[in-house]
C-alpha atoms as a PDB file:
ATOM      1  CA  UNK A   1      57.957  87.953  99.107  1.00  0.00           C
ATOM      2  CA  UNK A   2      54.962  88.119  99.253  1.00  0.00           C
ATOM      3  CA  UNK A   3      52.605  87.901 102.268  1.00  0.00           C
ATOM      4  CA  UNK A   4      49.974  85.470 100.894  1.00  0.00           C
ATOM      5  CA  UNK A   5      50.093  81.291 101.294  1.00  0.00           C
ATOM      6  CA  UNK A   6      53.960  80.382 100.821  1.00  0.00           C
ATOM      7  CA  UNK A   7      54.354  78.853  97.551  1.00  0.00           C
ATOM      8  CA  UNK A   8      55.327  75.475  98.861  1.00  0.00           C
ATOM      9  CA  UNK A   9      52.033  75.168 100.775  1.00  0.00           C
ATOM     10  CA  UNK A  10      49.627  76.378  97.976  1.00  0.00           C
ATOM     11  CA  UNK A  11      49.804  72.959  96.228  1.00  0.00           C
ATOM     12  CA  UNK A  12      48.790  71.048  98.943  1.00  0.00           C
ATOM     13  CA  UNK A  13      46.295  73.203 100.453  1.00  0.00           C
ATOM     14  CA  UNK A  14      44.649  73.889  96.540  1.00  0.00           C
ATOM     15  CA  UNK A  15      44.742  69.332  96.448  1.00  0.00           C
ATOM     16  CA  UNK A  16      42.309  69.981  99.832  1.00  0.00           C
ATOM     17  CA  UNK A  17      39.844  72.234  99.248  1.00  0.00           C
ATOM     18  CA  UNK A  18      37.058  70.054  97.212  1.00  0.00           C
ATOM     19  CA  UNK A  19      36.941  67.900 100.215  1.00  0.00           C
ATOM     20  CA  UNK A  20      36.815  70.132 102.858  1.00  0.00           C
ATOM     21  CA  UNK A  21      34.217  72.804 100.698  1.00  0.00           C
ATOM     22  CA  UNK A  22      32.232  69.620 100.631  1.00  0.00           C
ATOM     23  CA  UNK A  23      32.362  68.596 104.292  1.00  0.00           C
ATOM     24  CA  UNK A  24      31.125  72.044 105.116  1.00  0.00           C
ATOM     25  CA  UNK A  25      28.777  71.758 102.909  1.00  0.00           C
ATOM     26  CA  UNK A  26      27.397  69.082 104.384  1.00  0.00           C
ATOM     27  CA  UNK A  27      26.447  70.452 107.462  1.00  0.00           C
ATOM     28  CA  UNK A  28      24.029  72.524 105.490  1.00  0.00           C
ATOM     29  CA  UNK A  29      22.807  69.264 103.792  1.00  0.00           C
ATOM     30  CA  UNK A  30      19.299  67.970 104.542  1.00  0.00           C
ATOM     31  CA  UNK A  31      18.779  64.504 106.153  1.00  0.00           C
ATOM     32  CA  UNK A  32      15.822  63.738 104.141  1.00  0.00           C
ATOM     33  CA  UNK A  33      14.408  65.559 100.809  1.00  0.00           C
ATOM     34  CA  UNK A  34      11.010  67.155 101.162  1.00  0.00           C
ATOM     35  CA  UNK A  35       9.318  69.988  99.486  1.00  0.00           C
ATOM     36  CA  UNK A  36      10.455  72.548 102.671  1.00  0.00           C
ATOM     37  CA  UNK A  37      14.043  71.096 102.101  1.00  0.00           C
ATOM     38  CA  UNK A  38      14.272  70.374  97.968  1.00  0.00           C
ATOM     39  CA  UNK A  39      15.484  74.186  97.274  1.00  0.00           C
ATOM     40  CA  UNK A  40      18.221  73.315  99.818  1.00  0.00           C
ATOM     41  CA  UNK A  41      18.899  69.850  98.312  1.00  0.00           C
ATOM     42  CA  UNK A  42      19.398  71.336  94.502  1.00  0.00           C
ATOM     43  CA  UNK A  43      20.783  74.119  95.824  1.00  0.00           C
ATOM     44  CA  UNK A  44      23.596  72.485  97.173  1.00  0.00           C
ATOM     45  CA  UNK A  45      23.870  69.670  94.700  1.00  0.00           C
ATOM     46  CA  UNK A  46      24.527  72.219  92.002  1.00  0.00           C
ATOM     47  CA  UNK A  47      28.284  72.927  93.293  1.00  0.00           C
ATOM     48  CA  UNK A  48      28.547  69.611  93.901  1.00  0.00           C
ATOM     49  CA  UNK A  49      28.961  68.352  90.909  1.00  0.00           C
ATOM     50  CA  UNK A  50      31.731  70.439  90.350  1.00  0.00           C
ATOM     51  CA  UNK A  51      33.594  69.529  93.747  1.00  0.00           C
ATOM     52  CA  UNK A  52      33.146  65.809  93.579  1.00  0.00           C
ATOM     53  CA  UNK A  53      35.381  65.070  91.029  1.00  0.00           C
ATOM     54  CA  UNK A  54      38.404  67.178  91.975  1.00  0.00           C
ATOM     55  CA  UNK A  55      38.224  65.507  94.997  1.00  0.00           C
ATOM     56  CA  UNK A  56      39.636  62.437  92.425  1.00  0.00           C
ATOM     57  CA  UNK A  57      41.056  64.415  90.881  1.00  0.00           C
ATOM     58  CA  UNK A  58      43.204  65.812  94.052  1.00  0.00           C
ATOM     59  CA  UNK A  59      43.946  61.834  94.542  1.00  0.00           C
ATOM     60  CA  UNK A  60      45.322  61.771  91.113  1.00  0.00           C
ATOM     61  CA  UNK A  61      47.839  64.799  91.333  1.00  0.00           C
ATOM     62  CA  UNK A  62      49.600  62.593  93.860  1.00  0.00           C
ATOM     63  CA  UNK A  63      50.723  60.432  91.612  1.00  0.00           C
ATOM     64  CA  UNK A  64      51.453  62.890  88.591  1.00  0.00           C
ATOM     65  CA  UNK A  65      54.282  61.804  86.556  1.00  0.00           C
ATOM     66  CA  UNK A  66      54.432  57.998  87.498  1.00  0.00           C
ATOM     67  CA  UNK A  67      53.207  54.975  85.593  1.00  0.00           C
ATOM     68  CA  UNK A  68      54.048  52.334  87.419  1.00  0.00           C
ATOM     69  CA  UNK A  69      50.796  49.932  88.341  1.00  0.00           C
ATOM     70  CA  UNK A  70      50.033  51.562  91.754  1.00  0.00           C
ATOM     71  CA  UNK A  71      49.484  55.137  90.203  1.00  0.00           C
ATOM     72  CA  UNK A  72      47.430  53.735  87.539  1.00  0.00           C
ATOM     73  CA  UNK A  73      45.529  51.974  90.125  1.00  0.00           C
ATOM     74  CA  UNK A  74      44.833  54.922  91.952  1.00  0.00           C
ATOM     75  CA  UNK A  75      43.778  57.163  88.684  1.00  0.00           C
ATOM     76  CA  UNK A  76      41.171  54.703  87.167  1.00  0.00           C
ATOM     77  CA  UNK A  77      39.859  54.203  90.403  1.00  0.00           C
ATOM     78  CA  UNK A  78      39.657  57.690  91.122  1.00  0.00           C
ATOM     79  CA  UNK A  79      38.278  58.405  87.671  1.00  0.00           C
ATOM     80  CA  UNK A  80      35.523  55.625  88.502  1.00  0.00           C
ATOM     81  CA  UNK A  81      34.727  57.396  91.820  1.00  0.00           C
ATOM     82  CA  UNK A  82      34.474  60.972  89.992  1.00  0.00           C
ATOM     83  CA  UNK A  83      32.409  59.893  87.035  1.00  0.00           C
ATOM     84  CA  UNK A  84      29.639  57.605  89.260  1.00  0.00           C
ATOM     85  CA  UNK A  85      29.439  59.799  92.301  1.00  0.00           C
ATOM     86  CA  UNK A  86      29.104  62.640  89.767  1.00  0.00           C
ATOM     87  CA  UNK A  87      25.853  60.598  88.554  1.00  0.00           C
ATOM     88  CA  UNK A  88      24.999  60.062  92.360  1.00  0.00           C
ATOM     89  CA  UNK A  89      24.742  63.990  92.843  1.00  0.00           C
ATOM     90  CA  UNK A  90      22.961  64.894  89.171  1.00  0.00           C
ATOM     91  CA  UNK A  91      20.578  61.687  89.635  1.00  0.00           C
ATOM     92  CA  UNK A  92      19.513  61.890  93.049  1.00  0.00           C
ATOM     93  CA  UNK A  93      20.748  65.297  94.226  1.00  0.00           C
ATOM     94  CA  UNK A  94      19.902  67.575  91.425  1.00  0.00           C
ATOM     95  CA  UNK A  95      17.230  65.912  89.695  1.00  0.00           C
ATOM     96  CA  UNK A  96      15.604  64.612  92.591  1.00  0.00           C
ATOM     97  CA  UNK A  97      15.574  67.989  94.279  1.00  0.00           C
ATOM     98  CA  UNK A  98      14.201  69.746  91.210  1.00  0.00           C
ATOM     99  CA  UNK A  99      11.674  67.471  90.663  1.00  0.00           C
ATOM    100  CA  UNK A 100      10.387  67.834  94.376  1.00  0.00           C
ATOM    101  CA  UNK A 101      10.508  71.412  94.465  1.00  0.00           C
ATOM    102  CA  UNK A 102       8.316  71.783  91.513  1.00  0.00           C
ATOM    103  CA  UNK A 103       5.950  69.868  92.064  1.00  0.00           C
ATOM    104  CA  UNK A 104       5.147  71.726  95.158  1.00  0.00           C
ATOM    105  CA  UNK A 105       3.957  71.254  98.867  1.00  0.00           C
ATOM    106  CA  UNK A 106       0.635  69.659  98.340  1.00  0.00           C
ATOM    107  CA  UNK A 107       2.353  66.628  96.258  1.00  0.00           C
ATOM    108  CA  UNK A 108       3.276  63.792  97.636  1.00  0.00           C
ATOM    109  CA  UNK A 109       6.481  62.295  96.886  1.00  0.00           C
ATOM    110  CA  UNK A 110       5.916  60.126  93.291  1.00  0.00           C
ATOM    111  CA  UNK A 111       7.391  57.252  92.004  1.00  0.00           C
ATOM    112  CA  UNK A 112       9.505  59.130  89.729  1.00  0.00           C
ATOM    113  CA  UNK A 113      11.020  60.929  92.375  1.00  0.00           C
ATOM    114  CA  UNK A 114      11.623  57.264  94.038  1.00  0.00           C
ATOM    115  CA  UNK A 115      12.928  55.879  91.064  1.00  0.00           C
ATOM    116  CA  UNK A 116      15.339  58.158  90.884  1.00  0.00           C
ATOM    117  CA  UNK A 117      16.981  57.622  94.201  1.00  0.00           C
ATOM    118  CA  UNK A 118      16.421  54.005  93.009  1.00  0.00           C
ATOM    119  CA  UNK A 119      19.363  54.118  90.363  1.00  0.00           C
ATOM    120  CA  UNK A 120      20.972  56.939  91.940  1.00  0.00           C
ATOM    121  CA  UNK A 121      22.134  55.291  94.879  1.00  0.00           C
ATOM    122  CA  UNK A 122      23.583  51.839  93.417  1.00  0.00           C
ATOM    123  CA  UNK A 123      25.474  54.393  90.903  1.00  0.00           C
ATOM    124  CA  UNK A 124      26.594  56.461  94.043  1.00  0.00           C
ATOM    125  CA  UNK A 125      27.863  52.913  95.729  1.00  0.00           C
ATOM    126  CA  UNK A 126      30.183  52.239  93.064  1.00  0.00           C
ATOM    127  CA  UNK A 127      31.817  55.665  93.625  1.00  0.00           C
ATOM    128  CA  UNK A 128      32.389  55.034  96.493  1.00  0.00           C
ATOM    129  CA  UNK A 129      33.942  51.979  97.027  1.00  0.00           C
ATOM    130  CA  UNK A 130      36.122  53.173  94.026  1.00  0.00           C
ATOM    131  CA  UNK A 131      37.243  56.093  96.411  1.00  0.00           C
ATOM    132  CA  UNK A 132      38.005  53.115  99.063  1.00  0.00           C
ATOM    133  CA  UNK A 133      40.030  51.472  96.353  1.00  0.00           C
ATOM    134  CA  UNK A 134      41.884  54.624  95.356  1.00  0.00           C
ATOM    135  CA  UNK A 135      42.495  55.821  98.555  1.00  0.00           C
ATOM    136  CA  UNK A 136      43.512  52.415 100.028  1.00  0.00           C
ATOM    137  CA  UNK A 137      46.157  51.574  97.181  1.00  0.00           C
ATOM    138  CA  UNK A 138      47.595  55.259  97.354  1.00  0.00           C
ATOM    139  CA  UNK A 139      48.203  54.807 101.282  1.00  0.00           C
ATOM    140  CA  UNK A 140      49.612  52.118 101.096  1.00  0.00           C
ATOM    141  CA  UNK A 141      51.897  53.456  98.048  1.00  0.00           C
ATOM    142  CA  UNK A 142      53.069  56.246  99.772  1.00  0.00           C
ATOM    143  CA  UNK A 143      53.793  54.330 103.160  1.00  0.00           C
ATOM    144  CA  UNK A 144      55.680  51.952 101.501  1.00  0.00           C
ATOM    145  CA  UNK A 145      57.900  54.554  99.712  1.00  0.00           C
ATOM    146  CA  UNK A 146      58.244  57.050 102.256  1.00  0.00           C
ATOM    147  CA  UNK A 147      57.358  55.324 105.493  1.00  0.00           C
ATOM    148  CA  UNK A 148      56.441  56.760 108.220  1.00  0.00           C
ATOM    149  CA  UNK A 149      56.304  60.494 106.929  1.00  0.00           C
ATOM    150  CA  UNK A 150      53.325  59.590 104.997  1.00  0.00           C
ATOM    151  CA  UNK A 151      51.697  58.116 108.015  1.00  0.00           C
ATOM    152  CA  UNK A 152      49.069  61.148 108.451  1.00  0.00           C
ATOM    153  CA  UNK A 153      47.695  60.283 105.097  1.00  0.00           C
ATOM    154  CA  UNK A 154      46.148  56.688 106.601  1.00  0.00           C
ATOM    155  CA  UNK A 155      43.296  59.510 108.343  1.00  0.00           C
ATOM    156  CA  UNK A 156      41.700  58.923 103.778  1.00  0.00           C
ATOM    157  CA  UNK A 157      41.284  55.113 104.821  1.00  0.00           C
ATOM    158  CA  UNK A 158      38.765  56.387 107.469  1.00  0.00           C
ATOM    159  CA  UNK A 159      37.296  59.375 105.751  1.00  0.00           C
ATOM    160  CA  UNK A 160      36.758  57.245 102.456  1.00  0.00           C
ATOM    161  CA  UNK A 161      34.946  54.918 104.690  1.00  0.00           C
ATOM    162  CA  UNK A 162      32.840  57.782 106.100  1.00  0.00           C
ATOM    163  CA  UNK A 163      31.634  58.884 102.836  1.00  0.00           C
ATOM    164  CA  UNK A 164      30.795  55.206 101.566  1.00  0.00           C
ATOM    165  CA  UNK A 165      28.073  55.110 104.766  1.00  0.00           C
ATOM    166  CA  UNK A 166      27.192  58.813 104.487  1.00  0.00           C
ATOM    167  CA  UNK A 167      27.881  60.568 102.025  1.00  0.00           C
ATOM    168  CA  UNK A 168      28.081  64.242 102.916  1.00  0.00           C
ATOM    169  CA  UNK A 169      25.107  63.897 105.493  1.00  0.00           C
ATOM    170  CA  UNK A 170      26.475  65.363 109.091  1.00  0.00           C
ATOM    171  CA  UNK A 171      27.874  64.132 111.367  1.00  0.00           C
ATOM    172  CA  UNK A 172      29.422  61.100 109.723  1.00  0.00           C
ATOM    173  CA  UNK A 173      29.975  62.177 105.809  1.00  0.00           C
ATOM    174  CA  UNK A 174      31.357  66.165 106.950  1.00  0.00           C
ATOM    175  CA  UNK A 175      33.625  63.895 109.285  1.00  0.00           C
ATOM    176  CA  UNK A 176      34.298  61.630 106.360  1.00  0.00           C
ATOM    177  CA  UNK A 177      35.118  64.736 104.139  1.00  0.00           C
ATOM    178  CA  UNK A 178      37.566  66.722 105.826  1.00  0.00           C
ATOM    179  CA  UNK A 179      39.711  63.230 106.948  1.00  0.00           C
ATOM    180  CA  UNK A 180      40.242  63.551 103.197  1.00  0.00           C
ATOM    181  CA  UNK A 181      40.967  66.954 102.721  1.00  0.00           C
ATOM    182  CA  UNK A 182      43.583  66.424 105.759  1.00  0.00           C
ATOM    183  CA  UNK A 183      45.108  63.104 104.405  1.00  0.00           C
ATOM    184  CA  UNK A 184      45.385  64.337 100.835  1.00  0.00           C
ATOM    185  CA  UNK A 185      47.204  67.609 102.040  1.00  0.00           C
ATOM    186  CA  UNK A 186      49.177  65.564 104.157  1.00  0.00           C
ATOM    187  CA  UNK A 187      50.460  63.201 101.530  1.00  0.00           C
ATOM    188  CA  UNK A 188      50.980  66.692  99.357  1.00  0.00           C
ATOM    189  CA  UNK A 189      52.586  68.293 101.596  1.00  0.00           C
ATOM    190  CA  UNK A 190      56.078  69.247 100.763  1.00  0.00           C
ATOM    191  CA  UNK A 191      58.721  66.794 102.411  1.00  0.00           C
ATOM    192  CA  UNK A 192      62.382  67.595 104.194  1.00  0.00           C
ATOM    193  CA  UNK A 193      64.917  66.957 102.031  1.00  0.00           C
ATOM    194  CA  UNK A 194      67.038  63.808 103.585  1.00  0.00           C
ATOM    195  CA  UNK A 195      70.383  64.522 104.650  1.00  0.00           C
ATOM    196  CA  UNK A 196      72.920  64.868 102.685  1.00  0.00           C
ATOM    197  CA  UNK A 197      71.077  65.960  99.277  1.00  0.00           C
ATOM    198  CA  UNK A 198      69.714  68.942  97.962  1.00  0.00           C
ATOM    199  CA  UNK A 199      66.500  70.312  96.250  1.00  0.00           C
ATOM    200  CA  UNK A 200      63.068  69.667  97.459  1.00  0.00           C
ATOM    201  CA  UNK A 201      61.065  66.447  97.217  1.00  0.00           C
ATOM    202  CA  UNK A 202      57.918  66.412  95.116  1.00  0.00           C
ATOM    203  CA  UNK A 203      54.874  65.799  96.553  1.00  0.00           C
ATOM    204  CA  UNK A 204      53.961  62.130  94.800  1.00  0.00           C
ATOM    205  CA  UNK A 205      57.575  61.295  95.333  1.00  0.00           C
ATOM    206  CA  UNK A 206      57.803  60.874  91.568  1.00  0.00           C
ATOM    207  CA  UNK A 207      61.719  60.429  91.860  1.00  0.00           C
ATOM    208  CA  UNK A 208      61.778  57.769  94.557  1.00  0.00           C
ATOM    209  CA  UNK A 209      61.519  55.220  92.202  1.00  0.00           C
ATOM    210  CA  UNK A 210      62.573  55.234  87.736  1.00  0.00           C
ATOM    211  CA  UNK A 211      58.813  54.913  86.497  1.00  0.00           C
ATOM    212  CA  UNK A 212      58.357  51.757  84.112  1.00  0.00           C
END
């Protein structure tokens, strides 16, 4: 055997680590873009727009294999979240940080730079409450078909929330961050099997219910 991550843990901890790369980078995140901080701001904007969506697309994994209305719920509005969040961190992450930076120190901010944060953040808003609708539907999904074992998933109602008001700035969007890295590895993480059967459970309980 060998001595790395045990195979049934991988899958949950792999469904984690977009949100929790994210909430630590966001303690590196500046509060407000500047020339001193724009290198900073792309920098860290550029990896972001690869980690953003697989945090939607972590959300989605927990419902592989179903097509009832819940999981379909939860995968448009996940796909919603990961396409206009993803605009969020080109719009006014990258470009907006680019922009800055070249432009250099003696220039002060211009309205293009404005202008971008203008559409950027309505764009990022819709994200986000479609991470609040995803996460909200998928809670309640799970609690409803597994009780209370899926109970440490409810910490995404909270963490969705976070990001909505914060996004990845610290304290409150690295708090809201890693809630979600902990609730979707808790809802992924691999269940006991009840008594009397045999076999292990899949993660998004795909056989607790003949998909329709």
């Amino acid at each position: 055997m060998s001595r790395g991550v045990p195979q049934p843990l991988l899958r949950p901890l792999l469904l984690a680590l977009p949100a929790f790369a994210l909430g630590v980078a966001g303690l590196f995140h500046p509060h407000s873009l500047t020339y001193e901080s724009s290198a900073r701001w792309y920098g860290l904007h550029v990896p972001g727009l690869l980690l953003f969506p697989l945090v939607g697309l972590a959300l989605m994994v927990l419902v592989q294999g179903r097509r009832d209305p819940a999981a379909w719920v939860v995968r448009v509005a996940a796909y919603v979240y990961a396409t206009f969040y993803s605009a969020l961190d080109v719009i006014s992450g990258i470009a907006a940080g680019y922009v800055t930076r070249e432009l250099g120190p003696d220039v002060p901010r211009p309205d293009a730079v404005r202008l971008l944060f203008r559409i950027g953040t309505p764009l990022g808003e819709v994200g986000s409450i479609a991470l609040l609708v995803a996460v909200v539907v998928l809670v309640a999904d799970q609690v409803a078909r597994r009780g209370r074992s899926a109970l440490t998933g409810v910490v995404l109602l909270p963490g969705a929330y976070l990001v909505h008001v914060g996004h990845i700035f610290s304290p409150t969007g690295v708090a809201g961050m890693l809630l979600i890295a902990v609730g979707t590895a808790a809802l992924a993480w691999p269940r006991e099997p009840a008594p009397g059967t045999s076999g292990t459970s899949g993660t998004a309980d795909t056989a607790a219910a003949p998909a329709r």
